[in-house]
N, C-alpha and C. Protein backbone atom coordinates (compact mmCIF):
# COMPACT_ATOMS: atom_id res chain seq x y z
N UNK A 1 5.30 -95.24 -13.92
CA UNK A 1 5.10 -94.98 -15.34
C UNK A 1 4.54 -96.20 -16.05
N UNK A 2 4.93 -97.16 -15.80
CA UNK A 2 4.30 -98.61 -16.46
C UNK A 2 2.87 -99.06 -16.41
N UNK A 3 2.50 -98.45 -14.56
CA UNK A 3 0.69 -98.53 -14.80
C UNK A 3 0.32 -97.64 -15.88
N UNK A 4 0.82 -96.61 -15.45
CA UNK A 4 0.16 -95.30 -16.58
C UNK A 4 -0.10 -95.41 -18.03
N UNK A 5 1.36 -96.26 -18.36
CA UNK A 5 1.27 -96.64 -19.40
C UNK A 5 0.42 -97.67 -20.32
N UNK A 6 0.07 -98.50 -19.28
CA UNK A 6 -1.10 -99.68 -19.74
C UNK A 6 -2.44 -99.05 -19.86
N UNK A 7 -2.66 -98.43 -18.59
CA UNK A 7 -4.34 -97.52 -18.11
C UNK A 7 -4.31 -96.82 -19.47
N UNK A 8 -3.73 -95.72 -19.99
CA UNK A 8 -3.58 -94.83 -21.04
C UNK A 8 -3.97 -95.36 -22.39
N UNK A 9 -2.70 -96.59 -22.11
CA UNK A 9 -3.02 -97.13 -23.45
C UNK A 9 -4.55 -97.72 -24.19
N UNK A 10 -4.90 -98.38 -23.13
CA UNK A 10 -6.40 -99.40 -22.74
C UNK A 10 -7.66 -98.07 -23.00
N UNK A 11 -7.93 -96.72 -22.32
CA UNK A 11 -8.38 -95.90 -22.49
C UNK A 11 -8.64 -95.02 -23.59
N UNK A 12 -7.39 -95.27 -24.36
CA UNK A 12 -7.27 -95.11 -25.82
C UNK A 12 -7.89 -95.68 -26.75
N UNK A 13 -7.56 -96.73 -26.73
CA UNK A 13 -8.78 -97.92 -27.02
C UNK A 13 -9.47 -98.27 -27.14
N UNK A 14 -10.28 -98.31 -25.95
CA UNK A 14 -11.51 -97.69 -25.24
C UNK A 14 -12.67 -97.40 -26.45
N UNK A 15 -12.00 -96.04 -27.17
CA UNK A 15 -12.73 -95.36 -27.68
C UNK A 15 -12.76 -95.67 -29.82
N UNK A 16 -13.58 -95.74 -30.00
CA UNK A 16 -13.67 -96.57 -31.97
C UNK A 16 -12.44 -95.56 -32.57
N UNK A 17 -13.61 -94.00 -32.30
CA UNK A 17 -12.61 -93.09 -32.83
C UNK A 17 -11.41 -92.98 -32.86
N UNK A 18 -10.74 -93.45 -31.41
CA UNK A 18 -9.06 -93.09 -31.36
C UNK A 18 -8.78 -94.25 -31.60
N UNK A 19 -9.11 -95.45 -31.51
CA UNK A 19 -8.36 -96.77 -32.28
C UNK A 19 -8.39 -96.72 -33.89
N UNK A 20 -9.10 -95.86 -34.63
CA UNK A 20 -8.91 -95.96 -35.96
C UNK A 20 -7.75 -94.63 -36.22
N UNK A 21 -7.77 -93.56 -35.39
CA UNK A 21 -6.87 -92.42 -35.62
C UNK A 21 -5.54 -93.22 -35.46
N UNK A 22 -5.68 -93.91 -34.51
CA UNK A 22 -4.14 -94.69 -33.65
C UNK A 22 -3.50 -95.41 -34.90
N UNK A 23 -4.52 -96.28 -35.96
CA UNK A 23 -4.31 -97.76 -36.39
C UNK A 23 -3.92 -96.95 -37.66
N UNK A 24 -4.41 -95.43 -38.08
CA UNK A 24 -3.59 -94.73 -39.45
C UNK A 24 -2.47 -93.85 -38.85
N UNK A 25 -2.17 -93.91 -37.68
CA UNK A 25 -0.84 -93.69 -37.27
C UNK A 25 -0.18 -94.28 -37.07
N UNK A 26 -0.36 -95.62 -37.01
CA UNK A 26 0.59 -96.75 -36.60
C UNK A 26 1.38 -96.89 -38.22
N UNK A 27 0.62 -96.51 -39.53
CA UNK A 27 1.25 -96.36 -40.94
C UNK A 27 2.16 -95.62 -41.40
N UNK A 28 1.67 -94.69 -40.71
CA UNK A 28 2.61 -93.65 -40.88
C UNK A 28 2.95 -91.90 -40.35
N UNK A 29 2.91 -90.92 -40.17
CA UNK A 29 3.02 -90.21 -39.81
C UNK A 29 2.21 -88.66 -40.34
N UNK A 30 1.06 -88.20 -39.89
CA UNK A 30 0.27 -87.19 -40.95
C UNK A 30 -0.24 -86.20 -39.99
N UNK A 31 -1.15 -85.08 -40.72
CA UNK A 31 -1.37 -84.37 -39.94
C UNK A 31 -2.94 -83.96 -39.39
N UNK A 32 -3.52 -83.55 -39.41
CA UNK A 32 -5.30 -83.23 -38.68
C UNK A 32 -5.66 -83.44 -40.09
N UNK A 33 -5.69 -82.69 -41.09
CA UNK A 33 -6.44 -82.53 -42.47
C UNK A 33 -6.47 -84.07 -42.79
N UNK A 34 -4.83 -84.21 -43.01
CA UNK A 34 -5.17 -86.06 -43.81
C UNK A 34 -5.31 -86.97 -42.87
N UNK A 35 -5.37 -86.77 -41.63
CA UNK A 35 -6.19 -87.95 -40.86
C UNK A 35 -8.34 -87.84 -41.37
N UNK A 36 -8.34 -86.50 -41.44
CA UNK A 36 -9.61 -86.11 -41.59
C UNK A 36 -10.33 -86.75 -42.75
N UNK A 37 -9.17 -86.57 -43.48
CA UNK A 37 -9.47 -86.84 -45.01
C UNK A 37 -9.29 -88.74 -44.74
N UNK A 38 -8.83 -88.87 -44.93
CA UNK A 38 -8.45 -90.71 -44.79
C UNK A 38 -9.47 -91.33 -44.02
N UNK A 39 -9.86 -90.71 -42.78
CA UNK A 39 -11.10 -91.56 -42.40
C UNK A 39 -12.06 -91.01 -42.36
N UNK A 40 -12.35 -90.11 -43.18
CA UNK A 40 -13.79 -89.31 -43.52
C UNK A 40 -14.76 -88.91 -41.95
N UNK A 41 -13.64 -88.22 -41.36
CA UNK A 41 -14.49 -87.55 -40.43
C UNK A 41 -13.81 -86.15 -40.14
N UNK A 42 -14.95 -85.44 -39.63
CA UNK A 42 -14.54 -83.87 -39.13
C UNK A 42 -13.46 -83.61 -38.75
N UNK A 43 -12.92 -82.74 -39.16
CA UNK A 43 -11.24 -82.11 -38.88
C UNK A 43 -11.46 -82.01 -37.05
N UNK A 44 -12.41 -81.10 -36.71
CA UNK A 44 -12.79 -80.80 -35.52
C UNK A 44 -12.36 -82.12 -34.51
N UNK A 45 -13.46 -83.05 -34.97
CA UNK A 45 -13.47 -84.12 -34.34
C UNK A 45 -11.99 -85.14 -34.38
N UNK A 46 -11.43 -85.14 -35.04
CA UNK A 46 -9.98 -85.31 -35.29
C UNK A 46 -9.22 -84.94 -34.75
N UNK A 47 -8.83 -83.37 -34.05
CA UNK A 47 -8.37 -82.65 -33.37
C UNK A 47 -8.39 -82.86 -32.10
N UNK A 48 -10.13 -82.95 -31.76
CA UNK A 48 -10.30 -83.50 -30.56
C UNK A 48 -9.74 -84.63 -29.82
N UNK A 49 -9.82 -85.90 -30.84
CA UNK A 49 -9.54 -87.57 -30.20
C UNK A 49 -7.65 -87.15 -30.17
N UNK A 50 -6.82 -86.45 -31.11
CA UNK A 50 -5.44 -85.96 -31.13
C UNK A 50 -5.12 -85.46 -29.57
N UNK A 51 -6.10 -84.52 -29.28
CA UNK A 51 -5.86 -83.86 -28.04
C UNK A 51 -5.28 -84.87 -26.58
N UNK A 52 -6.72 -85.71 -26.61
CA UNK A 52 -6.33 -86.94 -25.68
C UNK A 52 -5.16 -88.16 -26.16
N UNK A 53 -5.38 -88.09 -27.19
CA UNK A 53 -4.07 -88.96 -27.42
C UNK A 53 -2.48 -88.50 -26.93
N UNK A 54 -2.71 -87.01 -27.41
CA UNK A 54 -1.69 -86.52 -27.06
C UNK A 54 -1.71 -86.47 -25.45
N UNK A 55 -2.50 -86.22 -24.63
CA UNK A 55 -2.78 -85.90 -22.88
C UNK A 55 -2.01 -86.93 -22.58
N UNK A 56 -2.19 -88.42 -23.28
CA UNK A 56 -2.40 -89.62 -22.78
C UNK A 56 -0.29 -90.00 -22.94
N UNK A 57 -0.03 -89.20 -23.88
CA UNK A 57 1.44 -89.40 -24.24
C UNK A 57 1.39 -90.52 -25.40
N UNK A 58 0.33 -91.04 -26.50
CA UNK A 58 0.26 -91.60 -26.99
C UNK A 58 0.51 -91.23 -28.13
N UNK A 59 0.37 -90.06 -28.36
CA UNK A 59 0.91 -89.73 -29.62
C UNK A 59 2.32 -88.37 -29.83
N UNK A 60 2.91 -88.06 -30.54
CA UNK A 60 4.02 -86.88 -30.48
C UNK A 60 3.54 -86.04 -31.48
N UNK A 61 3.76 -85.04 -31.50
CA UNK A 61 3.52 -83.98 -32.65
C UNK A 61 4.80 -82.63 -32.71
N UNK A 62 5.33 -83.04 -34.04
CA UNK A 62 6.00 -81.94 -34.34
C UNK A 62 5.62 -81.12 -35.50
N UNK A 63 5.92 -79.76 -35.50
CA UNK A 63 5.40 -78.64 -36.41
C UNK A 63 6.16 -78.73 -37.57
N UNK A 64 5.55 -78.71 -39.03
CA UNK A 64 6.49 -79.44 -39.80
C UNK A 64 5.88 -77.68 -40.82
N UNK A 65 6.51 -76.77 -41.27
CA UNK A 65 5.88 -75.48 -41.80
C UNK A 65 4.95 -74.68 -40.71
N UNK A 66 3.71 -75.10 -41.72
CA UNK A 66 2.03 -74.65 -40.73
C UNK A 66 1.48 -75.68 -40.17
N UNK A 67 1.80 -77.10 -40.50
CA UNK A 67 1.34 -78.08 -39.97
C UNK A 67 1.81 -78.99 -38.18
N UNK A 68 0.78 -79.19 -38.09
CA UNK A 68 1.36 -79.91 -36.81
C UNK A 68 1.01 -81.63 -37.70
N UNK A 69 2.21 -82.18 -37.37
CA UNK A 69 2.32 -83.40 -37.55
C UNK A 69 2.44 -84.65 -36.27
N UNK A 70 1.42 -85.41 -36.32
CA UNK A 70 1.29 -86.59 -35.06
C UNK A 70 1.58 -87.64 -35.87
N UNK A 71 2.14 -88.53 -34.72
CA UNK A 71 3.31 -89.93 -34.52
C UNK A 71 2.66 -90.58 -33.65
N UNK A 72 3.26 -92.00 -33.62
CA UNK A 72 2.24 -92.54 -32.19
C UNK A 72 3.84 -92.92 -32.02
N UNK A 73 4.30 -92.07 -30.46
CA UNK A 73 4.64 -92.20 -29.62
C UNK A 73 5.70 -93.60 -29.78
N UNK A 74 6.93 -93.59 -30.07
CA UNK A 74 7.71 -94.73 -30.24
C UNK A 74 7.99 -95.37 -29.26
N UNK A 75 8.05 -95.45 -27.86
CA UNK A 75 7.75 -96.01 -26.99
C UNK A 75 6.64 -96.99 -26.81
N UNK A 76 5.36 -96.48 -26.48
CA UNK A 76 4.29 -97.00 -26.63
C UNK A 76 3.32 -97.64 -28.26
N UNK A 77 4.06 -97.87 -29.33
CA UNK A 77 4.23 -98.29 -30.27
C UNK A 77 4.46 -99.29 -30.23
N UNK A 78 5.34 -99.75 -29.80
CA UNK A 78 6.20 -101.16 -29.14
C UNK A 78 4.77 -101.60 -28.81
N UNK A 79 4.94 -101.14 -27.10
CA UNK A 79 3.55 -101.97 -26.59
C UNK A 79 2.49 -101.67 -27.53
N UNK A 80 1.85 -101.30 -27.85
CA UNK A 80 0.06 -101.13 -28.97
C UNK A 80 0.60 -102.87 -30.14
N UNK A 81 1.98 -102.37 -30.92
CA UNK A 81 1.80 -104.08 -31.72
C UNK A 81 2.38 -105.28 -31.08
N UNK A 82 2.59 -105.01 -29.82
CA UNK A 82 2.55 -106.63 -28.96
C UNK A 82 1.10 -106.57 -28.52
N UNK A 83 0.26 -105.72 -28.33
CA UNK A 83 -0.93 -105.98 -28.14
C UNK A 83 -1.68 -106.54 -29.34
N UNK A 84 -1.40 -106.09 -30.59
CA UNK A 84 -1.94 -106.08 -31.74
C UNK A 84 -1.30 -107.75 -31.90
N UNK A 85 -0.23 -108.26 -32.15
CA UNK A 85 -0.13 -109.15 -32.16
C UNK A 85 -0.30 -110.39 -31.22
N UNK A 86 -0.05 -110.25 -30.15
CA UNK A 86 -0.70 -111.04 -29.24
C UNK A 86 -2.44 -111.27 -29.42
N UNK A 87 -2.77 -110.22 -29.60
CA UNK A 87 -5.02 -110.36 -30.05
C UNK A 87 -4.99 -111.37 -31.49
N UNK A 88 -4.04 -111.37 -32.28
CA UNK A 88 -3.83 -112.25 -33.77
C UNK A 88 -3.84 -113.47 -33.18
N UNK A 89 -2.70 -114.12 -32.02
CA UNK A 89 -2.34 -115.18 -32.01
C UNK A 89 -3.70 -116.33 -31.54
N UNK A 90 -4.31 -115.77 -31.39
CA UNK A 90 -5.98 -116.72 -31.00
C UNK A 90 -5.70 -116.64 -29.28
N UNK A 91 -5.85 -118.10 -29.16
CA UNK A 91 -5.85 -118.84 -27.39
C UNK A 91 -5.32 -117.74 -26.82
N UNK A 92 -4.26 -117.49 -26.85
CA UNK A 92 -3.70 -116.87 -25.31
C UNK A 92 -3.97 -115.43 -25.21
N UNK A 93 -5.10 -114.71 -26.05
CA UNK A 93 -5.58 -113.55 -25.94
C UNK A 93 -6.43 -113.79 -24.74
N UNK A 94 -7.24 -114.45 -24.63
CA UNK A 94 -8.17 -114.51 -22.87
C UNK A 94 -7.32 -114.51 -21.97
N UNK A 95 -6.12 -115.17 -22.02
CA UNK A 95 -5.21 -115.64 -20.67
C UNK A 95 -4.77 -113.80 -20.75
N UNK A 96 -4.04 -113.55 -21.64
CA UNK A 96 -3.42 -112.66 -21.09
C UNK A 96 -4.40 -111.46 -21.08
N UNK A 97 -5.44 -111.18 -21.56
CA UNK A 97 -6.12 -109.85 -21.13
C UNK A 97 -6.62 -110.26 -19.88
N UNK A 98 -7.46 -111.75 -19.44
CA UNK A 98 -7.50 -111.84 -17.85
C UNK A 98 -6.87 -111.26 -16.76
N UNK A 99 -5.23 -111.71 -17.43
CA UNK A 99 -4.33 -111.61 -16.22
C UNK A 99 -4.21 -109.77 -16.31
N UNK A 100 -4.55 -108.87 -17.70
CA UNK A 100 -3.98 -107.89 -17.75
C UNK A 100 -5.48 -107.21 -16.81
N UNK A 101 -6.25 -107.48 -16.65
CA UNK A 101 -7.65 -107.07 -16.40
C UNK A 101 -7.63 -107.17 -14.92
N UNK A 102 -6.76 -108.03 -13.92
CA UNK A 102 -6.33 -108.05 -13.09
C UNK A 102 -5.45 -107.41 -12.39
N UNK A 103 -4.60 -106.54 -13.10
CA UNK A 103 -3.39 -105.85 -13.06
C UNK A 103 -4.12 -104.44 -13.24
N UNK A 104 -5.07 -104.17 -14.20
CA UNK A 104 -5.04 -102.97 -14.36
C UNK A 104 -7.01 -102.33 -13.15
N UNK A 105 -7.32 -103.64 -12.71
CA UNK A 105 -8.33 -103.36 -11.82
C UNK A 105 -7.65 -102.99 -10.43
N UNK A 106 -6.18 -103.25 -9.63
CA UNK A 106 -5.26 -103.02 -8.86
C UNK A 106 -5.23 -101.27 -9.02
N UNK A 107 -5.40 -100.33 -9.91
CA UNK A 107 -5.54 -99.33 -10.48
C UNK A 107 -6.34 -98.17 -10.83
N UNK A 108 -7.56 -98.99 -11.66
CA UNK A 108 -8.61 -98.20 -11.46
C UNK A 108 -10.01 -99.09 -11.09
N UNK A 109 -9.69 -100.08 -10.64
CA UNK A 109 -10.87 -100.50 -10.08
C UNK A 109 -11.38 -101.73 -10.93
N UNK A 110 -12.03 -102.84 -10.06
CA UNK A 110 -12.67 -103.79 -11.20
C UNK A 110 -13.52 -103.20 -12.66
N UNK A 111 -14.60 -101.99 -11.93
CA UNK A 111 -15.40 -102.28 -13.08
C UNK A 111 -15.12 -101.55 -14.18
N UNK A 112 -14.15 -100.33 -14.13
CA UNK A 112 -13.46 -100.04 -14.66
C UNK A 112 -11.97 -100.92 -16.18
N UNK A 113 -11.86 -101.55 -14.87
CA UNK A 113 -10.97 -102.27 -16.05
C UNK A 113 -11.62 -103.67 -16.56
N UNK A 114 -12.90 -104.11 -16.44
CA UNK A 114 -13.70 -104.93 -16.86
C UNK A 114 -14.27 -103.93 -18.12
N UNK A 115 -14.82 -103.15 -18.27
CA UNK A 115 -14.82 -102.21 -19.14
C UNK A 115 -13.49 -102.23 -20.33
N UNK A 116 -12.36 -101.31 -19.85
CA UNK A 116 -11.30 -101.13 -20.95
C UNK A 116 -11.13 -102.35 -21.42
N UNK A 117 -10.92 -103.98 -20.92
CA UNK A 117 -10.41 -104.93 -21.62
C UNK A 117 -12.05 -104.97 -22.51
N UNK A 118 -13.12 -105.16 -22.21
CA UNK A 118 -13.91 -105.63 -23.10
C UNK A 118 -14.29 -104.87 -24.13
N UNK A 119 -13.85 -103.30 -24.13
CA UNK A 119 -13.58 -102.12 -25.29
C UNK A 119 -12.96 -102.48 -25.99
N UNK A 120 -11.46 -102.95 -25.45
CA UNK A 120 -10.40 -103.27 -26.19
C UNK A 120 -10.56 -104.50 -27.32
N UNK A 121 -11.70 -105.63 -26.23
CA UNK A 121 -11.78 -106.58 -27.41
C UNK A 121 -12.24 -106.59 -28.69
N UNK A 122 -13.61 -105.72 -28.63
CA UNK A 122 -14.74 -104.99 -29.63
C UNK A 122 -13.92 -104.44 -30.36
N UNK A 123 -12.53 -103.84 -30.29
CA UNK A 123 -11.96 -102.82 -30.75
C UNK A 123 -11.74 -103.66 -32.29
N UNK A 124 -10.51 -104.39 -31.50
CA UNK A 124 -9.82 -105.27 -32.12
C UNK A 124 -10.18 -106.19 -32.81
N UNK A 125 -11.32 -106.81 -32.41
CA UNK A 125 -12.37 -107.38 -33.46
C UNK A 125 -12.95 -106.83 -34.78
N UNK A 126 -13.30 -105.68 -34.20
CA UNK A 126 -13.95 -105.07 -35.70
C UNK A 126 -12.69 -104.93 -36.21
N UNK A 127 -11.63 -104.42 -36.10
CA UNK A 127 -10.32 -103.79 -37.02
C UNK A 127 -9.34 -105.05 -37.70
N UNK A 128 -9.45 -106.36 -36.72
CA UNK A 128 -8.62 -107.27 -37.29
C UNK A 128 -9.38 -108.27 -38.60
């Protein structure tokens, strides 16, 4: 469960769309419409990046009336703001995505996880 949990997370990432869906869930708790609405994109497309989030176990959704309401996953919450904070602290962001880029190429492969960490960095750059 712990690889899964890193690969998943990193894959998530990965992508602009689901790091900005992720980063207005990390606020608070809403549903397809006001994610739609808040970052001015297609309900559709909203639904979609939800889907994999949800595949990924990254996010929870409970039915709150007519609404389905998504959470990011309190488990993996934890890990996303030690990631988030560790990328703040400057220096030891290379050391440890190296070493994590190492760990998670054991997995899915060098070029693969040469990929997710350097997604991840772009990510986090534009958002921090």
């Amino acid at each position: 469960m712990y690889e899964t949990l890193n690969v998943s997370i990193f894959k998530v990432l990965s992508d602009p769309t689901r790091v900005r869906i992720l980063l207005a869930l990390m606020e608070r708790s809403m549903s397809v419409l006001e994610l739609a609405d808040l970052l001015n994109l297609d309900q559709p497309l909203v639904s979609y990046h939800l889907k994999h989030l949800k595949k990924y176990g990254i996010v929870d959704v409970k039915r709150v009336d007519k609404y389905h309401i998504y959470s990011v996953n309190s488990e993996k919450k934890r890990v996303i703001n030690l990631l988030l904070k560790t990328c703040k602290e400057g220096d030891v962001v290379e050391d440890i995505l190296s070493e994590l880029r190492n760990e998670l190429s054991k997995y899915v492969g060098d070029r693969m996880a040469n990929t997710l960490i350097e997604n991840f960095k772009k990510r986090l750059q534009e958002k921090l």
